[in-house]
Protein backbone atom coordinates (compact mmCIF):
# COMPACT_ATOMS: atom_id res chain seq x y z
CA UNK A 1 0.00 0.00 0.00
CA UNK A 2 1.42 3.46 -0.93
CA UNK A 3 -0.21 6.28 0.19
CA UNK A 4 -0.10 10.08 0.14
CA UNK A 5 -1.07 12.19 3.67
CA UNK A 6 -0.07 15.89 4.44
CA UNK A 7 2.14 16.38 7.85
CA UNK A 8 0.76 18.15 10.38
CA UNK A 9 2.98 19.72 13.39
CA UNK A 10 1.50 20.29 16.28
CA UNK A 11 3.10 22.88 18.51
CA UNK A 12 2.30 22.46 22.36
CA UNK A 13 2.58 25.67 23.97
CA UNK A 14 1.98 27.86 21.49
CA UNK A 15 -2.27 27.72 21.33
CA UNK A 16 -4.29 25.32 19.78
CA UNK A 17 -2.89 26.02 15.94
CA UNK A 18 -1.25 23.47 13.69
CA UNK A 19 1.32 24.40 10.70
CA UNK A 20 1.45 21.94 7.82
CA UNK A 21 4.90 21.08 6.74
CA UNK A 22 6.43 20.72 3.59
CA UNK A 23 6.42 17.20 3.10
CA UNK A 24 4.49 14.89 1.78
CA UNK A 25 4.17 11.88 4.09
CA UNK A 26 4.19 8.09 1.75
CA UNK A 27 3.43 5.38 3.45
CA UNK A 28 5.23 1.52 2.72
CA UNK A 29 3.95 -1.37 4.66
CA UNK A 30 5.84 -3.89 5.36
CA UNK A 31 4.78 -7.91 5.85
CA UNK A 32 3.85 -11.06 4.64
CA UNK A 33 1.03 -10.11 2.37
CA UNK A 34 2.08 -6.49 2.01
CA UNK A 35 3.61 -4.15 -0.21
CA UNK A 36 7.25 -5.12 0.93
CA UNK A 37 8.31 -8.58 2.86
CA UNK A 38 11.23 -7.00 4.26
CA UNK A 39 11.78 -3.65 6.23
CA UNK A 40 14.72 -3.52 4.54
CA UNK A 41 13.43 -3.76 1.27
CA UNK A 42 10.97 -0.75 2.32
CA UNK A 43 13.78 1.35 3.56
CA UNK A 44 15.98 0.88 0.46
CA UNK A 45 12.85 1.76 -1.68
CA UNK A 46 12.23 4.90 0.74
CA UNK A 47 16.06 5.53 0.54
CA UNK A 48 16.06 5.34 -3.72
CA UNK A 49 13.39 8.47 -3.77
CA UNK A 50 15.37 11.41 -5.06
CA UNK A 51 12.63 14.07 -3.92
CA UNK A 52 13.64 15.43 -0.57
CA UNK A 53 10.14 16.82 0.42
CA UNK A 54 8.91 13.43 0.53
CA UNK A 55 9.10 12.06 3.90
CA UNK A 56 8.55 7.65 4.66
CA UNK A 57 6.36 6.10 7.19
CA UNK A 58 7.28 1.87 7.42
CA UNK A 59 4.33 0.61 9.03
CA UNK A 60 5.36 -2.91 9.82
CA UNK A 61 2.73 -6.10 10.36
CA UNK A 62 3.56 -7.51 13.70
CA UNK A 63 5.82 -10.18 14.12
CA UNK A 64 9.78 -11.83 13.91
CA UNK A 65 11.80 -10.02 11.27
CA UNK A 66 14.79 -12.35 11.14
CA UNK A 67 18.11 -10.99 9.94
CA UNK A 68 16.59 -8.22 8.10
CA UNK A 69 19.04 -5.17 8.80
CA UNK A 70 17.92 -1.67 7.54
CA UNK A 71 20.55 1.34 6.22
CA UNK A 72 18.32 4.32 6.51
CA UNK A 73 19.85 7.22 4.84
CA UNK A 74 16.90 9.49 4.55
CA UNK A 75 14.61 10.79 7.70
CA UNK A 76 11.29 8.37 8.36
CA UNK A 77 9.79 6.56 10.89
CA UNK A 78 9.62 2.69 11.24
CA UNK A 79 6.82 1.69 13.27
CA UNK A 80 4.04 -0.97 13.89
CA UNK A 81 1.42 -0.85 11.20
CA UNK A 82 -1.19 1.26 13.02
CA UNK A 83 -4.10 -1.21 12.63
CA UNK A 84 -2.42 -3.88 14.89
CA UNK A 85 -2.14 -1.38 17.98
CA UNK A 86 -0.61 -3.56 21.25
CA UNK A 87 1.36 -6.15 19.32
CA UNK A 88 4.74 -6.17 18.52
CA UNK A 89 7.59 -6.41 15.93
CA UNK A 90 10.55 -7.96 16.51
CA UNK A 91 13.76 -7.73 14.58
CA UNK A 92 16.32 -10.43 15.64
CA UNK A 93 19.50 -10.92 14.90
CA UNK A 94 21.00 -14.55 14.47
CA UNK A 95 24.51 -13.77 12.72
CA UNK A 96 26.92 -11.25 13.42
CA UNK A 97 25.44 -7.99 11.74
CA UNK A 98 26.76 -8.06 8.43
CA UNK A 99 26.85 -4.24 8.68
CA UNK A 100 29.33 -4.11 11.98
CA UNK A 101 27.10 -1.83 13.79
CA UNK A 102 23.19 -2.15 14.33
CA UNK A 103 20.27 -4.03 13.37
CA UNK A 104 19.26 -0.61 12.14
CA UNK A 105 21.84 1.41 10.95
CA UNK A 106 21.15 5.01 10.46
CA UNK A 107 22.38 8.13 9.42
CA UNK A 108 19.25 9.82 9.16
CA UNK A 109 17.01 11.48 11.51
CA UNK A 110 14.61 8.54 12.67
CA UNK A 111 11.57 7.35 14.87
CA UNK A 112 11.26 3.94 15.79
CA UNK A 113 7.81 2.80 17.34
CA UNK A 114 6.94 -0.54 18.93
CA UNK A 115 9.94 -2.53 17.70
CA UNK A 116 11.53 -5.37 20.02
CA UNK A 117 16.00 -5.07 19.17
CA UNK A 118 17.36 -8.64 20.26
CA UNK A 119 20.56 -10.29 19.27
CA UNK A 120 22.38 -8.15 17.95
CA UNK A 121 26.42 -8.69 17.81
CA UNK A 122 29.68 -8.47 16.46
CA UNK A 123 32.70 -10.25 16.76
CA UNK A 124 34.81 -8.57 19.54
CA UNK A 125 37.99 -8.35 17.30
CA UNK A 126 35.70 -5.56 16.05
CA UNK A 127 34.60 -3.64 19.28
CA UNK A 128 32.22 -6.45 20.30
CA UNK A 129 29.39 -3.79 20.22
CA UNK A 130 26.83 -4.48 17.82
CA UNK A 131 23.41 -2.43 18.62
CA UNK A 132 20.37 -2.48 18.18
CA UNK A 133 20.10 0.58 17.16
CA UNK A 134 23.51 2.35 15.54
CA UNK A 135 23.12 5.93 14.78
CA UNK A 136 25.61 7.73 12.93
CA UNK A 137 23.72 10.90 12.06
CA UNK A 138 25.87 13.69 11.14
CA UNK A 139 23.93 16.44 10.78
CA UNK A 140 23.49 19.55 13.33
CA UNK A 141 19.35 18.85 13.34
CA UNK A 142 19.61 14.70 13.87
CA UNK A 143 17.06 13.36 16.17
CA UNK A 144 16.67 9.36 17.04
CA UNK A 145 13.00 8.73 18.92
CA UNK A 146 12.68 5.49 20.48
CA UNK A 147 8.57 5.03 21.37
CA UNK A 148 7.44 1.78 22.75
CA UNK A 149 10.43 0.03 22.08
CA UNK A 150 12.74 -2.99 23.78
CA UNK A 151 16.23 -3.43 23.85
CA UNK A 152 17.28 -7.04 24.93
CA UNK A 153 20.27 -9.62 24.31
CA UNK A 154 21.92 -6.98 22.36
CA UNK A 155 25.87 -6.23 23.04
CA UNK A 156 24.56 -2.44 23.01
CA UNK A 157 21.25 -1.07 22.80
CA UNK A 158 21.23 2.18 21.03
CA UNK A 159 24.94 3.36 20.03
CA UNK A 160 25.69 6.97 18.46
CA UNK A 161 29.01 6.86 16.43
CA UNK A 162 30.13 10.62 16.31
CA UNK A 163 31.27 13.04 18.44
CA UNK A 164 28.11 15.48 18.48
CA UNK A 165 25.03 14.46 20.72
CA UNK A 166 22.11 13.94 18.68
CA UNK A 167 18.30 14.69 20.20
CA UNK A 168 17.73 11.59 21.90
CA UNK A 169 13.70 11.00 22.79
CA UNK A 170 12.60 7.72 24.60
CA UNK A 171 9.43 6.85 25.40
CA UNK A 172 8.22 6.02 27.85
CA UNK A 173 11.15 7.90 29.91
CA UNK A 174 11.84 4.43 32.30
CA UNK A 175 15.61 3.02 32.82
CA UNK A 176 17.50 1.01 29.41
CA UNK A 177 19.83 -0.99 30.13
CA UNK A 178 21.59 -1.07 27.58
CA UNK A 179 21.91 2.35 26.17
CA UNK A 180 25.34 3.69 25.34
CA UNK A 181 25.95 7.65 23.92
């Protein structure tokens, strides 16, 4: 399913008035009957759009994603398909991520939403610090928002890779484990 919806921001604090933004939000779904099998195969397509306005919303059918390792290089979310509210989706890792960093490797702004992060590793020869979440965002705007999410039986949970602090949002605010900046 690919769909078209305008952006709205809401701004708290500022009275009850909402701005439109300049994007153009497309939706890819991602599951066994859907659009795309693999996140990854969503994210690449998201990644291969050459119009910058556009902005990608993976809504993922619950369930285990094995091995499937995204490279997001644009900003989007990647969240549980909306019309399965309260379950989950799990990406595990069995192998060593292919990658060397994360079971989602960005370096792009990005929300995640209702996602389980388990397995994930690397060799220690090469840091021994595979993440769930790597984020190697560069620019002086990057945000990574974690929603709903889990972070277990990974060397790292969520790893940043440059010197610059990104905006970091996790919700619900309650302890990680597993959470290195």
């Amino acid at each position: 399913m690919r769909a078209h919806i305008c952006l709205l921001l809401l701004t708290p604090g500022i009275g009850a008035w909402a701005t439109a933004a300049l994007a153009d939000t497309v939706i890819l779904t991602v599951g066994a009957s859907d659009e795309y099998r693999t996140i990854s195969a969503a994210v690449s397509a998201a990644d291969a759009d050459n119009d910058p306005s556009n902005y990608y919303d993976i809504r993922v059918t619950p369930g285990t994603y094995i091995n499937d390792f995204p490279y997001v290089t644009r900003p989007m979310t990647i969240e549980v398909d909306p019309l399965h509210a309260g379950k989950r989706v799990t990406l595990k890792a069995t192998e060593n991520l292919p990658n060397e960093k994360g079971i989602i490797l960005t370096t792009a702004s990005l929300t995640v939403n209702g996602l389980n992060f388990t397995g994930a590793k690397i060799i220690d020869a090469l840091g021994g610090n595979g993440a769930g979440i790597r984020d190697q965002n560069s620019g002086p705007a990057a945000s990574l928002v974690v929603q709903n999410s889990t972070f277990t039986g990974n060397q790292e949970g969520i790893l940043t890779g440059q010197q610059w602090q990104p905006e970091l949002k996790l919700f619900p605010a309650r302890p990680l484990r597993e959470l290195r900046l």
